[in-house]
N, C-alpha and C. Protein backbone atom coordinates (compact mmCIF):
# COMPACT_ATOMS: atom_id res chain seq x y z
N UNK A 1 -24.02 219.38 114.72
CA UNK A 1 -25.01 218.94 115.66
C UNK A 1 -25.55 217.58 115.26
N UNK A 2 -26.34 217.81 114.08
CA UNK A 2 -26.30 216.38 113.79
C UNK A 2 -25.21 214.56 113.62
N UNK A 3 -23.93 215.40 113.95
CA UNK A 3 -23.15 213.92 114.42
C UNK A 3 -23.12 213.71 115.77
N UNK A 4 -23.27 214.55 116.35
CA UNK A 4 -23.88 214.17 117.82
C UNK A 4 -25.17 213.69 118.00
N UNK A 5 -25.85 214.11 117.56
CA UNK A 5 -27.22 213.58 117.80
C UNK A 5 -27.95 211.99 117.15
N UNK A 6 -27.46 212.02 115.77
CA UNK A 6 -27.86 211.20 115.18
C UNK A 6 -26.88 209.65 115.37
N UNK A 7 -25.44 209.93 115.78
CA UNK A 7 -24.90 208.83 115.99
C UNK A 7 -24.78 208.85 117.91
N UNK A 8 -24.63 209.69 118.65
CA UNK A 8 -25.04 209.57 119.71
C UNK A 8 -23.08 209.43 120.28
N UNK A 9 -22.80 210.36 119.48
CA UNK A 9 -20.59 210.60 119.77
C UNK A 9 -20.86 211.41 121.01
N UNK A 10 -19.46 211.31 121.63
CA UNK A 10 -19.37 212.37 122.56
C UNK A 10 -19.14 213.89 121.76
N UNK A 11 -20.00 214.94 122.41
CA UNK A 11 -19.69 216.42 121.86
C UNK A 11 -18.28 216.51 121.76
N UNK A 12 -17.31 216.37 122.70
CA UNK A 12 -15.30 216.55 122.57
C UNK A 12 -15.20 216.24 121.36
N UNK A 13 -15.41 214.61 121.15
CA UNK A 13 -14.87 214.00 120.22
C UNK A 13 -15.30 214.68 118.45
N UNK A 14 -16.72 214.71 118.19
CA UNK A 14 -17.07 215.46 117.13
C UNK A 14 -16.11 216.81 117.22
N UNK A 15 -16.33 217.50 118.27
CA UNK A 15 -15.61 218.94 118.19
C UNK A 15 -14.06 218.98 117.55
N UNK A 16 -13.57 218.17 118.46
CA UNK A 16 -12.40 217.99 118.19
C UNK A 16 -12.45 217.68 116.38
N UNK A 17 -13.24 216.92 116.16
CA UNK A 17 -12.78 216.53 114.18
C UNK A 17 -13.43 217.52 113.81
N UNK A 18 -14.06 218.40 114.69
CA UNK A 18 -14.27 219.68 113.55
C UNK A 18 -13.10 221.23 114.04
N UNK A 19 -12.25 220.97 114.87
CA UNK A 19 -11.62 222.45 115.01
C UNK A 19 -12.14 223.09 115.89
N UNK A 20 -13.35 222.92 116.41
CA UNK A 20 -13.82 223.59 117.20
C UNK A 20 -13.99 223.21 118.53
N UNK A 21 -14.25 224.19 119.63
CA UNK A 21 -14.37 224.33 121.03
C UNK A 21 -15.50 223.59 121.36
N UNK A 22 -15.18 222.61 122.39
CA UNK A 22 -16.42 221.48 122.44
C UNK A 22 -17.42 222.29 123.35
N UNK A 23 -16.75 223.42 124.55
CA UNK A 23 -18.18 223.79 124.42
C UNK A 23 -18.98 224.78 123.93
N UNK A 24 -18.67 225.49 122.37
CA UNK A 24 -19.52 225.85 121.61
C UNK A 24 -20.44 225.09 120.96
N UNK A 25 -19.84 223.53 120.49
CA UNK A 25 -20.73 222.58 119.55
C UNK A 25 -21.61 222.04 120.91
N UNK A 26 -21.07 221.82 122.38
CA UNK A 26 -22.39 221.68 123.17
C UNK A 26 -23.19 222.68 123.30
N UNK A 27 -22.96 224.01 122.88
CA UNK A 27 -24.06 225.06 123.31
C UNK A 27 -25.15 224.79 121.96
N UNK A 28 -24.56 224.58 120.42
CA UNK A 28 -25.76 224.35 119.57
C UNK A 28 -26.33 223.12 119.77
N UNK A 29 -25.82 221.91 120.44
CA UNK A 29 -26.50 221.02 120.73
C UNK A 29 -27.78 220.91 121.56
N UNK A 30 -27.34 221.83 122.45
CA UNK A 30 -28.73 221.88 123.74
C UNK A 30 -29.53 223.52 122.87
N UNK A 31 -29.44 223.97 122.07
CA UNK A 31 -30.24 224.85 121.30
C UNK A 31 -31.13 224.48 120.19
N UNK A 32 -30.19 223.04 119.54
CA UNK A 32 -31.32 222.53 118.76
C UNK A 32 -31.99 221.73 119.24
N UNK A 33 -31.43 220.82 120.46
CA UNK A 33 -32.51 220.22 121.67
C UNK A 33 -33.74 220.74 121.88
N UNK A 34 -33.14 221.60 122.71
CA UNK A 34 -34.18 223.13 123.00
C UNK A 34 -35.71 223.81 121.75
N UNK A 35 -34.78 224.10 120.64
CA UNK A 35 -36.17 224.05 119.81
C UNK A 35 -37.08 222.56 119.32
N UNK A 36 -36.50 221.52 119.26
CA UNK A 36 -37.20 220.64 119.01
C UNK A 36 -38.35 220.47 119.93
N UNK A 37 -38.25 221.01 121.29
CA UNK A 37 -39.64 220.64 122.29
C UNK A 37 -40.28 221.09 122.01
């Protein structure tokens, strides 16, 4: 989450260098979004 957020990558692209399904790393993205409000 934090290489999305802090450098401002597309979710695919991080996902992709991690193995994982881009839209699982978008679902913790808009969850840690979500608690930060």
């Amino acid at each position: 989450m934090k290489m999305v957020i802090e450098t401002s990558r597309p979710i695919a692209q991080v996902a992709k260098e991690l193995g994982i399904h881009d839209a699982t790393l978008g679902n913790w993205v808009n969850a840690y979004r979500r608690e930060l409000r």
